[in-house]
PDB file of N, CA and C in Angstrom:
ATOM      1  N   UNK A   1       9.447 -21.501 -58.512  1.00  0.00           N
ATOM      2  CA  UNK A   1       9.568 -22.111 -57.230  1.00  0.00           C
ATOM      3  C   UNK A   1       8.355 -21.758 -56.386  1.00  0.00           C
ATOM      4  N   UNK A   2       8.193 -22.844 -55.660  1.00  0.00           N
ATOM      5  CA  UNK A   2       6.994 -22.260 -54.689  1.00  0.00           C
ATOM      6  C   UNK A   2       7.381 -22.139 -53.224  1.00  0.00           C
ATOM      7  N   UNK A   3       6.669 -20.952 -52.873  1.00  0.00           N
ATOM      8  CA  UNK A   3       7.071 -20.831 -51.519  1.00  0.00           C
ATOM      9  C   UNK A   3       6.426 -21.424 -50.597  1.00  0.00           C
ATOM     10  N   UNK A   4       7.305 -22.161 -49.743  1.00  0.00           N
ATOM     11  CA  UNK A   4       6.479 -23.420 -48.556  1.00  0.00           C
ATOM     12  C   UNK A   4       5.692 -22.949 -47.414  1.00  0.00           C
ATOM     13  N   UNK A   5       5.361 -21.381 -47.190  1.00  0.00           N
ATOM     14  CA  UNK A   5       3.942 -21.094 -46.454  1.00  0.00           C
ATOM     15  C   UNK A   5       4.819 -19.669 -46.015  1.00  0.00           C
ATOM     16  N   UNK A   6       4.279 -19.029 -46.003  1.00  0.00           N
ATOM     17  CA  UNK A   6       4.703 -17.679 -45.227  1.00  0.00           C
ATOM     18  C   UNK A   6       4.175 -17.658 -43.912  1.00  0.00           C
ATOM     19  N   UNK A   7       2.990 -18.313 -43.102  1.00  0.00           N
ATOM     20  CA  UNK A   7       2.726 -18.164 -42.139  1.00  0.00           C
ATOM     21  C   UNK A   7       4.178 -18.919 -40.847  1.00  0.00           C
ATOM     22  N   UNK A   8       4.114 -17.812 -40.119  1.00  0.00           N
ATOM     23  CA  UNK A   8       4.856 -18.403 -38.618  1.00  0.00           C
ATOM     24  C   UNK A   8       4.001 -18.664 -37.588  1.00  0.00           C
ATOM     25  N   UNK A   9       4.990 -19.263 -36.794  1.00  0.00           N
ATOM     26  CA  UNK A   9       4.482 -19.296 -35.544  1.00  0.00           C
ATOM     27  C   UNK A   9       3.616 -18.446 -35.108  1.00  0.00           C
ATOM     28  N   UNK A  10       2.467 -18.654 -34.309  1.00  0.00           N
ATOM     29  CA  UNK A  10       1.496 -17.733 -33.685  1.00  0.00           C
ATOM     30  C   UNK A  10       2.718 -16.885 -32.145  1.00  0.00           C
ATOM     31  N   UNK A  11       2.438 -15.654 -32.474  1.00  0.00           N
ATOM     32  CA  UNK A  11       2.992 -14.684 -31.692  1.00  0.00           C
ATOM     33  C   UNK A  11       2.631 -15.539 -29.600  1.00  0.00           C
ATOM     34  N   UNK A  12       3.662 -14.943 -29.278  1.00  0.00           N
ATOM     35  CA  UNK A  12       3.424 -15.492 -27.996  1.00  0.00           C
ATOM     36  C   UNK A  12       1.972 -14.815 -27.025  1.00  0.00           C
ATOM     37  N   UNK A  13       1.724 -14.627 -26.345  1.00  0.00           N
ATOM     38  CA  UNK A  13       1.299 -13.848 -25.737  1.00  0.00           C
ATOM     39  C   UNK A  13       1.865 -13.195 -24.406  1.00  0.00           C
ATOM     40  N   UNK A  14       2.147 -11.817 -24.644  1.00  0.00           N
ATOM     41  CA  UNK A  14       3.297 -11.228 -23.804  1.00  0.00           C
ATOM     42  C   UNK A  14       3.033 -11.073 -22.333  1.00  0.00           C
ATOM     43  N   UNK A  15       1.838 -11.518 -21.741  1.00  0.00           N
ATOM     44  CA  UNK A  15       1.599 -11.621 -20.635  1.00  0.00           C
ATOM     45  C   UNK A  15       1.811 -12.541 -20.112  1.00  0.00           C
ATOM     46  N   UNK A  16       2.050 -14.007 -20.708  1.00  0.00           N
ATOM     47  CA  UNK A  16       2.323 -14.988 -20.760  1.00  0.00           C
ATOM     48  C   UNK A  16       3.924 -15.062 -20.138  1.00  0.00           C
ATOM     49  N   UNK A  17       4.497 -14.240 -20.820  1.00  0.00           N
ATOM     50  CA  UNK A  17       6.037 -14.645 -20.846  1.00  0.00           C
ATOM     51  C   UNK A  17       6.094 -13.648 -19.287  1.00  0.00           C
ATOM     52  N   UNK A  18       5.664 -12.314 -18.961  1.00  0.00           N
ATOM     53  CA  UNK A  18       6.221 -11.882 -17.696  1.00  0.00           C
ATOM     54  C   UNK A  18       5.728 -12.762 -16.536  1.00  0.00           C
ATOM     55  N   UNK A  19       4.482 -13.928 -16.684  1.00  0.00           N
ATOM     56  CA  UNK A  19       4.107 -14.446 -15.808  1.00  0.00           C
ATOM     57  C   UNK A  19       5.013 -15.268 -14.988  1.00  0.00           C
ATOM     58  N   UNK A  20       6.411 -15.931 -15.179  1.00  0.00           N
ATOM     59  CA  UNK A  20       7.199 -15.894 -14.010  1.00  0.00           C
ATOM     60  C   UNK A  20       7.824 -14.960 -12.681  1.00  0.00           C
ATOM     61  N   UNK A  21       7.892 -13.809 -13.235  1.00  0.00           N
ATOM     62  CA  UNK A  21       8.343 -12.768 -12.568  1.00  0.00           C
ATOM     63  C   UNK A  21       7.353 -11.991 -11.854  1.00  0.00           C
ATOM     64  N   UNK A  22       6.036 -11.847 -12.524  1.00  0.00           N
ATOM     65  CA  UNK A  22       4.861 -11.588 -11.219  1.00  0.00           C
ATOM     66  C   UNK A  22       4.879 -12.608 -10.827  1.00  0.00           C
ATOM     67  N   UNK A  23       4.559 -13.976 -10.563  1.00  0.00           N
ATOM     68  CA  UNK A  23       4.764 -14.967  -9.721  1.00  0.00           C
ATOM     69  C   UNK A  23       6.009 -15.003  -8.497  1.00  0.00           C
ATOM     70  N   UNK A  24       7.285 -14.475  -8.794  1.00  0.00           N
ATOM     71  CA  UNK A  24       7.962 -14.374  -7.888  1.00  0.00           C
ATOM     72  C   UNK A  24       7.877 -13.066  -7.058  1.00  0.00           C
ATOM     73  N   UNK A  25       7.343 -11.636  -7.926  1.00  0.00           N
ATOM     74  CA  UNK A  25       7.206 -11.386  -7.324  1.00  0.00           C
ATOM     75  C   UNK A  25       6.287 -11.128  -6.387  1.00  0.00           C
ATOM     76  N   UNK A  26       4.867 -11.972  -6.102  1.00  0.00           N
ATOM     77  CA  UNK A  26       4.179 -12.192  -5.351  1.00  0.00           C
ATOM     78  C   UNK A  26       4.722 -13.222  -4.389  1.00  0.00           C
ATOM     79  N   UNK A  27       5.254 -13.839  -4.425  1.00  0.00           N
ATOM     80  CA  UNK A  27       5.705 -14.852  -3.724  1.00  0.00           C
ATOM     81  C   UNK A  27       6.767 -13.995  -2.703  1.00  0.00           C
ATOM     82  N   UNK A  28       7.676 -13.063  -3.218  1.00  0.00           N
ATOM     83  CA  UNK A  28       8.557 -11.905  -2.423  1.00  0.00           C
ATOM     84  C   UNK A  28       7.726 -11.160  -1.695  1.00  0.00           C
ATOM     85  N   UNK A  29       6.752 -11.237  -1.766  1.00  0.00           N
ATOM     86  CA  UNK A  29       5.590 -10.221  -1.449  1.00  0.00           C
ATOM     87  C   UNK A  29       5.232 -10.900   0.081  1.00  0.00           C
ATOM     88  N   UNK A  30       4.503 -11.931  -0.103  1.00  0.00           N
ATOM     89  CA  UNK A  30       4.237 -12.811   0.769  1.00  0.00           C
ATOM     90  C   UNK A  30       5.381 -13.231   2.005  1.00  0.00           C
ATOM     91  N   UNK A  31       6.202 -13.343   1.513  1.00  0.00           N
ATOM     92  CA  UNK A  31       7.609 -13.970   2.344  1.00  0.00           C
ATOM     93  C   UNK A  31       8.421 -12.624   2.897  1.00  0.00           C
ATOM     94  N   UNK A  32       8.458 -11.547   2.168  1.00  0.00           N
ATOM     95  CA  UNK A  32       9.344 -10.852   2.824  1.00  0.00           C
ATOM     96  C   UNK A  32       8.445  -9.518   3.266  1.00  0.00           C
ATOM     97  N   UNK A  33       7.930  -9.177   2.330  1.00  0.00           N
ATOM     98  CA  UNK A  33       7.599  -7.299   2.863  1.00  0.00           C
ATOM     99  C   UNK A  33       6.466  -7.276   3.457  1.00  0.00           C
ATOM    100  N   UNK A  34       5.571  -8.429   3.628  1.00  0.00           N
ATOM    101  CA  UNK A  34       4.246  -8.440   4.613  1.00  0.00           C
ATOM    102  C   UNK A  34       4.901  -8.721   5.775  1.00  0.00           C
ATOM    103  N   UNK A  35       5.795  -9.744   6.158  1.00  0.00           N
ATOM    104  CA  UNK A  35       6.128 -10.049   7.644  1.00  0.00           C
ATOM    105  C   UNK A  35       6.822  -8.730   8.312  1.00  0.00           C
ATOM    106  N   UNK A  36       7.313  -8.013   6.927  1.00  0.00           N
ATOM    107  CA  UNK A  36       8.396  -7.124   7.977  1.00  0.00           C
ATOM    108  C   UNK A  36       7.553  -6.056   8.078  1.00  0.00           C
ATOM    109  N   UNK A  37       6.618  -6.029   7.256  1.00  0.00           N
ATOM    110  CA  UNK A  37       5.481  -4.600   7.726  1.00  0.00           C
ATOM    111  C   UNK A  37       4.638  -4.892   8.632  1.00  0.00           C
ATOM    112  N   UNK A  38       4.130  -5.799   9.049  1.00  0.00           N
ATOM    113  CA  UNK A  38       3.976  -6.625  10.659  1.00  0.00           C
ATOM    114  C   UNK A  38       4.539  -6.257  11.526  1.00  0.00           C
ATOM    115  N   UNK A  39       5.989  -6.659  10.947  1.00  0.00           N
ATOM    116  CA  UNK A  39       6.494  -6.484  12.594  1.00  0.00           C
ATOM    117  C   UNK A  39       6.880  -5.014  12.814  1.00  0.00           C
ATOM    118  N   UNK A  40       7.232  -4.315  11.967  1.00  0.00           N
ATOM    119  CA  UNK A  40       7.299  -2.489  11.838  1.00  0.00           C
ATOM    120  C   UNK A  40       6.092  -2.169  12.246  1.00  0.00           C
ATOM    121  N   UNK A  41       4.848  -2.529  12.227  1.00  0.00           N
ATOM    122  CA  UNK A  41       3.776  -2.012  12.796  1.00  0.00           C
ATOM    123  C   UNK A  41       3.762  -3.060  14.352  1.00  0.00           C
ATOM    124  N   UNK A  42       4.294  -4.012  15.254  1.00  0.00           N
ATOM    125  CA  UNK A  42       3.983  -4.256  15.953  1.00  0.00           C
ATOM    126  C   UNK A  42       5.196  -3.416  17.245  1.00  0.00           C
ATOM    127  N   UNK A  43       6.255  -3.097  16.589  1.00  0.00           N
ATOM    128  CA  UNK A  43       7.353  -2.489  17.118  1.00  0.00           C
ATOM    129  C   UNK A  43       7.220  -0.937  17.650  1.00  0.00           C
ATOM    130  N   UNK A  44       6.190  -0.041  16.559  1.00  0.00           N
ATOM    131  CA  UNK A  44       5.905   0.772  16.540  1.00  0.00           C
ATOM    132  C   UNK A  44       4.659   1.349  17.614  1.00  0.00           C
ATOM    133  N   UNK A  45       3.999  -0.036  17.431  1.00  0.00           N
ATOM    134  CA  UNK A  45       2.833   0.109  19.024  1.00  0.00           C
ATOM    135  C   UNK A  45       3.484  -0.256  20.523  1.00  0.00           C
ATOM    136  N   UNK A  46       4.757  -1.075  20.272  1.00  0.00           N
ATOM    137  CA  UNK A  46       5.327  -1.333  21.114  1.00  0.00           C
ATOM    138  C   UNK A  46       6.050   0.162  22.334  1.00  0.00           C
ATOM    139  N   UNK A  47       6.512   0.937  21.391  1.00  0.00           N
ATOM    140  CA  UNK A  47       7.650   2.088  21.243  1.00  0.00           C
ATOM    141  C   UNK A  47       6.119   3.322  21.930  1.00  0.00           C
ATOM    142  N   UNK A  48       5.027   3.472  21.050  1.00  0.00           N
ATOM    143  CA  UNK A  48       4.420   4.245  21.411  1.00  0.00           C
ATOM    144  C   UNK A  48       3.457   3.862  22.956  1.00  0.00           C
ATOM    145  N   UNK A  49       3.636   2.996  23.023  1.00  0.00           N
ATOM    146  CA  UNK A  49       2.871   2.067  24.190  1.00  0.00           C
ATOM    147  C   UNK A  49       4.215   2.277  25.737  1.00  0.00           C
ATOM    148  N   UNK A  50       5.072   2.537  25.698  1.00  0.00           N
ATOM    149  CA  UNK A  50       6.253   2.578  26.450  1.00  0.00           C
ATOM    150  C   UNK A  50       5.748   3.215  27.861  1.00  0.00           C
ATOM    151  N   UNK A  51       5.666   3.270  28.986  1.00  0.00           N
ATOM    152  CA  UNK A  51       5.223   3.846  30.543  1.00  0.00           C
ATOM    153  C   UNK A  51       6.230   3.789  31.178  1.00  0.00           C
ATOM    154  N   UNK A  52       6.308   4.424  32.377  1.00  0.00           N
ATOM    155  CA  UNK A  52       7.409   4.929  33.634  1.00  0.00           C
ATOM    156  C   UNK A  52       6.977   3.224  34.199  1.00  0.00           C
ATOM    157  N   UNK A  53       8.075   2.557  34.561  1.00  0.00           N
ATOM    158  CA  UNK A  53       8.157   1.419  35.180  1.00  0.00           C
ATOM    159  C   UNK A  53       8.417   0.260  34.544  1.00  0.00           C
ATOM    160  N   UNK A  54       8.404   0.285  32.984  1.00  0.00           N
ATOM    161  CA  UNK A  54       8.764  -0.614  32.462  1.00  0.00           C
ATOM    162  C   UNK A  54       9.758  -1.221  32.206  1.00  0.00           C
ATOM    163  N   UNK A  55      10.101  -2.513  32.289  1.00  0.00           N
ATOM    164  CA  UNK A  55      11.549  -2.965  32.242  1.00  0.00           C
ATOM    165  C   UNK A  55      11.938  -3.215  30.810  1.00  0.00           C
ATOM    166  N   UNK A  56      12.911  -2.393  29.819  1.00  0.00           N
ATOM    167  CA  UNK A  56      13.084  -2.572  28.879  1.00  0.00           C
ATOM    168  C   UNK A  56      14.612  -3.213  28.636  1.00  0.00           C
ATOM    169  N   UNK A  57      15.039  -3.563  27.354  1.00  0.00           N
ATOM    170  CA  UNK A  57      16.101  -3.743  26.857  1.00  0.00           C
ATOM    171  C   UNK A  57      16.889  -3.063  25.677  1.00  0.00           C
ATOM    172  N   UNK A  58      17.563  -2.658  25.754  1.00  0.00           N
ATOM    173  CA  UNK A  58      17.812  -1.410  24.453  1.00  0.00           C
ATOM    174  C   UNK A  58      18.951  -2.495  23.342  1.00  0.00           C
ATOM    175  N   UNK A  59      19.185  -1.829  22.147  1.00  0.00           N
ATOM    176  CA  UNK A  59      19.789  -2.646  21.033  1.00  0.00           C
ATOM    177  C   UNK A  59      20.990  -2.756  21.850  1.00  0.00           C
ATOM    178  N   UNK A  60      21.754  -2.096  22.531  1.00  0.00           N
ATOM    179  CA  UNK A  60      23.150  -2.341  22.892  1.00  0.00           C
ATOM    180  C   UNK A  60      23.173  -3.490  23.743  1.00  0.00           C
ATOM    181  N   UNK A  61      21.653  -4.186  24.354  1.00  0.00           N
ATOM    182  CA  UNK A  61      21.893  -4.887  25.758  1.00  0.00           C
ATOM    183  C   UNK A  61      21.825  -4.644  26.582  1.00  0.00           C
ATOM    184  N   UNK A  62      21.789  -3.065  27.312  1.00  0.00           N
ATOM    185  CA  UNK A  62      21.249  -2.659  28.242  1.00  0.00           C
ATOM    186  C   UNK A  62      19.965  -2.740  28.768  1.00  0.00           C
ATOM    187  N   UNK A  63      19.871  -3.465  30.162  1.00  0.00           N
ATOM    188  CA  UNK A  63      18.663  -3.742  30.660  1.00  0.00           C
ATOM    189  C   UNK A  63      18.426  -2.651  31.691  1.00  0.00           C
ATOM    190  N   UNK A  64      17.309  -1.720  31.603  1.00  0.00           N
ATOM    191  CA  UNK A  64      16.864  -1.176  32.838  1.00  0.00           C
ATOM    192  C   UNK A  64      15.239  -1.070  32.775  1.00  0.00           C
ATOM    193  N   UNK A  65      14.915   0.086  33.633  1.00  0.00           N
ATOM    194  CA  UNK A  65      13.738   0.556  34.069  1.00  0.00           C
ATOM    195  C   UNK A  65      13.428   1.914  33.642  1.00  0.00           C
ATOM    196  N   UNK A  66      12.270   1.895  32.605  1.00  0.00           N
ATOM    197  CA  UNK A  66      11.917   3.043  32.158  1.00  0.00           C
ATOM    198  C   UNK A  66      11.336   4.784  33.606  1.00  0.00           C
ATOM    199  N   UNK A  67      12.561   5.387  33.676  1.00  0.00           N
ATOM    200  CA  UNK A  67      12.263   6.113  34.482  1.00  0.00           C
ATOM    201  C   UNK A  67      11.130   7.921  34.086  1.00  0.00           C
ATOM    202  N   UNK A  68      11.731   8.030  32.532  1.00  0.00           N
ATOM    203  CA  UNK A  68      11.089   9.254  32.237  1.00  0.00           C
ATOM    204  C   UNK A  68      10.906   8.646  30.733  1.00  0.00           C
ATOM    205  N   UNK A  69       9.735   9.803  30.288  1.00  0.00           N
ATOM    206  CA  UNK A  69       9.669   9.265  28.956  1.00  0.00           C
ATOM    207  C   UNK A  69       9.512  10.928  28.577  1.00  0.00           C
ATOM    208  N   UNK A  70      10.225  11.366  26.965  1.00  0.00           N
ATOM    209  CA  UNK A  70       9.919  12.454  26.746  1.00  0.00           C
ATOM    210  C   UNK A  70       9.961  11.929  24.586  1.00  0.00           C
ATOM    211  N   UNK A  71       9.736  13.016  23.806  1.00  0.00           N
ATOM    212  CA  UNK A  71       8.787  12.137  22.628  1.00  0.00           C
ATOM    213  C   UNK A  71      10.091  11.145  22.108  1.00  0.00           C
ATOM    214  N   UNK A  72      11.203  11.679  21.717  1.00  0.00           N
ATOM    215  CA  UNK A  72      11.709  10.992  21.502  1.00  0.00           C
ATOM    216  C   UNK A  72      13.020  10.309  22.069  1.00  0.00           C
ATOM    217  N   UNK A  73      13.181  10.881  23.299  1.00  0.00           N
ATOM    218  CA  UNK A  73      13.714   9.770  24.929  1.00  0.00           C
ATOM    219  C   UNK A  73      13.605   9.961  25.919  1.00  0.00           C
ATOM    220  N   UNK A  74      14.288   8.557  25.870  1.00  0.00           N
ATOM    221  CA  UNK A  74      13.418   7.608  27.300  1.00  0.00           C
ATOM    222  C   UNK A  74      14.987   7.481  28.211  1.00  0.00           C
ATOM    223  N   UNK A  75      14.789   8.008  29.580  1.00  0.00           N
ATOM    224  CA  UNK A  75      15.652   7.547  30.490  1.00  0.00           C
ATOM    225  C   UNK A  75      15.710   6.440  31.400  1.00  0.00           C
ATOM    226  N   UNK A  76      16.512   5.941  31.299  1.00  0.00           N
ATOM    227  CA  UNK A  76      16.267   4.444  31.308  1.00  0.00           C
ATOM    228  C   UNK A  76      17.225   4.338  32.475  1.00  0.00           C
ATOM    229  N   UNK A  77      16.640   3.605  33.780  1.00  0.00           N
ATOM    230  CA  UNK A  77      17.752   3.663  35.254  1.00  0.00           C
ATOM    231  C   UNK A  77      18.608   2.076  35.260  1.00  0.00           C
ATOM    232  N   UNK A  78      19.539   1.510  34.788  1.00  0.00           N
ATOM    233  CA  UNK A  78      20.447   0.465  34.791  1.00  0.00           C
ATOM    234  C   UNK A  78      20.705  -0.216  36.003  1.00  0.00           C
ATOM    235  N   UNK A  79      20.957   0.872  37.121  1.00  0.00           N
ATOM    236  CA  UNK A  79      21.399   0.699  37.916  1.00  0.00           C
ATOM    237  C   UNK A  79      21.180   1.941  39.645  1.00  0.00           C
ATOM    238  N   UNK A  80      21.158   1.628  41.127  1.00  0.00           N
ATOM    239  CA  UNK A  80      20.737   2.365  41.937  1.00  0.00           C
ATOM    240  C   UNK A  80      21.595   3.939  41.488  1.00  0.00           C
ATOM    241  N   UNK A  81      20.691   4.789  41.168  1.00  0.00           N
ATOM    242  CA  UNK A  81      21.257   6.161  41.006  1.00  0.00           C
ATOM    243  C   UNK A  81      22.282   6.029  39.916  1.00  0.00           C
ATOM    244  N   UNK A  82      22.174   5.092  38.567  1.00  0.00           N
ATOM    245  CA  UNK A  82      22.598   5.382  37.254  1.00  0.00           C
ATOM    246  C   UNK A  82      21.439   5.470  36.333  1.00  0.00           C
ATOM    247  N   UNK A  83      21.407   6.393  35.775  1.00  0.00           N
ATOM    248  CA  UNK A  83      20.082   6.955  34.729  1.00  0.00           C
ATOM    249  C   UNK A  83      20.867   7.179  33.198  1.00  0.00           C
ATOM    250  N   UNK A  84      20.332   6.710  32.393  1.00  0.00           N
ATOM    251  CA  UNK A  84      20.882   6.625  30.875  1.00  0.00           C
ATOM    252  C   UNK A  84      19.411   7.293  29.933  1.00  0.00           C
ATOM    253  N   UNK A  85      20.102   7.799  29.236  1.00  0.00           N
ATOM    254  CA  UNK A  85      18.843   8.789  28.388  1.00  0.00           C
ATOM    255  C   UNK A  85      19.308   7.835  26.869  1.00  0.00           C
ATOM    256  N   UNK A  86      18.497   7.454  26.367  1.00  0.00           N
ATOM    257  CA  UNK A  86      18.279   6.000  25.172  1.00  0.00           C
ATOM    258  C   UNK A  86      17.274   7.179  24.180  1.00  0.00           C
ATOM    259  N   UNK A  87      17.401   7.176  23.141  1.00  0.00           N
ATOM    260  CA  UNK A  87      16.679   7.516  21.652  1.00  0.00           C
ATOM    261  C   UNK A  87      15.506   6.347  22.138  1.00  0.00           C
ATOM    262  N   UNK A  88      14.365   6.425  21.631  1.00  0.00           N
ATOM    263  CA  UNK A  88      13.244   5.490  21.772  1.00  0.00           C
ATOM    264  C   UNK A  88      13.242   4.648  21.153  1.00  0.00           C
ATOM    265  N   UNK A  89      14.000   4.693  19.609  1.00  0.00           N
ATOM    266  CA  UNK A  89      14.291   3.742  18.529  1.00  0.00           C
ATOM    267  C   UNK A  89      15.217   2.980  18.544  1.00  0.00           C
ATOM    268  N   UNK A  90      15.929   3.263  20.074  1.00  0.00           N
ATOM    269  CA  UNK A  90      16.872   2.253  19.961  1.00  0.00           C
ATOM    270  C   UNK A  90      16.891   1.355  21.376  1.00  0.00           C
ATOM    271  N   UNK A  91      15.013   1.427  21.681  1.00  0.00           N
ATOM    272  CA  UNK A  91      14.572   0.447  22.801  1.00  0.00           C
ATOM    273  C   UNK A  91      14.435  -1.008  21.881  1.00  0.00           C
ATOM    274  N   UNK A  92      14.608  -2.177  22.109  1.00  0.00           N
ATOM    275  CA  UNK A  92      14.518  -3.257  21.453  1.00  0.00           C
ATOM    276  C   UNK A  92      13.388  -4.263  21.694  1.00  0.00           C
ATOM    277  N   UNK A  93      13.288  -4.158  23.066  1.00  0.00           N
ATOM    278  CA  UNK A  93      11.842  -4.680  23.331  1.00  0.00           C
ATOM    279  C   UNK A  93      11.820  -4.404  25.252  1.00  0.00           C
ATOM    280  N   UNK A  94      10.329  -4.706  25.501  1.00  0.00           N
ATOM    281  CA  UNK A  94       9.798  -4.466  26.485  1.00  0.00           C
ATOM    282  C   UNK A  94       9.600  -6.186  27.528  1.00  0.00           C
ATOM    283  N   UNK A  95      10.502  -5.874  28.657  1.00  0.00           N
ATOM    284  CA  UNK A  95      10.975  -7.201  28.878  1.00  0.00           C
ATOM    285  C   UNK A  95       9.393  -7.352  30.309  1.00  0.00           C
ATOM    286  N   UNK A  96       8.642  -8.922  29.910  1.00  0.00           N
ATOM    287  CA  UNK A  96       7.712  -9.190  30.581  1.00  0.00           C
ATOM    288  C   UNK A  96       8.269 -10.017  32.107  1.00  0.00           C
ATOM    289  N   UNK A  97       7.209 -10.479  33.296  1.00  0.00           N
ATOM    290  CA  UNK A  97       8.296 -11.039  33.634  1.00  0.00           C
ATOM    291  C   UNK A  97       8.604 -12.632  33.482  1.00  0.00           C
ATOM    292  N   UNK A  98       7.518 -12.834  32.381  1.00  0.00           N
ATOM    293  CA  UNK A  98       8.089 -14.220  32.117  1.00  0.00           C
ATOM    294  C   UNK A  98       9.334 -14.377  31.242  1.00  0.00           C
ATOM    295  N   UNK A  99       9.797 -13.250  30.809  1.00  0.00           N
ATOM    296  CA  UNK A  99      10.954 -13.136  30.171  1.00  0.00           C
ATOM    297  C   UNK A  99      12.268 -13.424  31.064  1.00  0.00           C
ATOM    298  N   UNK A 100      12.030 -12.693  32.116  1.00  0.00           N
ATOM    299  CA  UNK A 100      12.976 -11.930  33.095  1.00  0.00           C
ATOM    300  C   UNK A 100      13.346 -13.232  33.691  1.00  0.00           C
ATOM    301  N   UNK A 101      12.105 -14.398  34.167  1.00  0.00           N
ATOM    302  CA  UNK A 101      12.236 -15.280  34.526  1.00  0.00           C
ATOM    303  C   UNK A 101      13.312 -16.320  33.592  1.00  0.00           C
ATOM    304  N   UNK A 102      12.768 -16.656  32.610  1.00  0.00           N
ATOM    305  CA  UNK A 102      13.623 -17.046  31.196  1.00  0.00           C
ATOM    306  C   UNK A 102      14.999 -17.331  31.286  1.00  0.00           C
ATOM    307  N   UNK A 103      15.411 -15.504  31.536  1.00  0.00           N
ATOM    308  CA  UNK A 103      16.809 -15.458  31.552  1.00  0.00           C
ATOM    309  C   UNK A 103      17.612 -15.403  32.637  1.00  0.00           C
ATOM    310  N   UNK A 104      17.145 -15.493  34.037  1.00  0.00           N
ATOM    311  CA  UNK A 104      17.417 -15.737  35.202  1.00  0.00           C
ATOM    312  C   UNK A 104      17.820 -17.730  35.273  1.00  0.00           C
ATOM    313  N   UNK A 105      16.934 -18.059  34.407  1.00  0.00           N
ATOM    314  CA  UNK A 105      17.326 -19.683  34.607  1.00  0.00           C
ATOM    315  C   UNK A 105      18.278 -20.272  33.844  1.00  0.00           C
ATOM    316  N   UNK A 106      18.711 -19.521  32.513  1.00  0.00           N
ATOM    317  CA  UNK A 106      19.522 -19.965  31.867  1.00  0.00           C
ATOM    318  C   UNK A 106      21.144 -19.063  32.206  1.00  0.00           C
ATOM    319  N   UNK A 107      21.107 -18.511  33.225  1.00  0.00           N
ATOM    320  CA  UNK A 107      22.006 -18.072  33.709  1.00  0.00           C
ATOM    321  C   UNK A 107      23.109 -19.612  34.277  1.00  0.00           C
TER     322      UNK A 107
END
């Protein structure tokens, strides 16, 4: 009997085959962990940038006026002769007054 060829298929090339999965994960790359390391670095200049007079907003919703700042809190005045002492990390953003304006109209 004769045998009809021993040669196979040419082997794949194995770089070949993970090339979907570096593709996605560059594409994950792009879409998720660059924007959020952006904004972790724009949050972070935000937080270290913080001064006596600023009108902030903290994660809970509390709106006041940055009265003291010490490294890691900030007393924050809500209200005439109410003072709240806030973790710095849990200021949410620094309200401008075109903001202030903003939310005064959609009241």
């Amino acid at each position: 009997m004769a045998q009809g060829g021993t040669e196979g298929a040419p082997a794949a090339n194995p770089l070949l085959s993970f090339a979907p999965f570096i593709l996605i994960f560059i594409i994950f790359y792009f879409l998720l962990v660059l924007p959020q390391q952006k904004k972790a670095k724009k949050r972070k200049t935000m937080l270290e940038a913080l001064k006596k007079g600023d009108r902030v907003t903290t994660t809970g919703g509390v709106i006041g006026t940055v009265t003291n700042l010490q490294q890691n809190v900030v007393t924050v005045q809500i209200a005439e002769g109410v003072r709240v002492k806030v973790k710095r990390a849990f200021i949410e953003e620094v309200l401008s007054d075109e903001t202030e304006e903003t939310e005064e109209r959609t009241k």
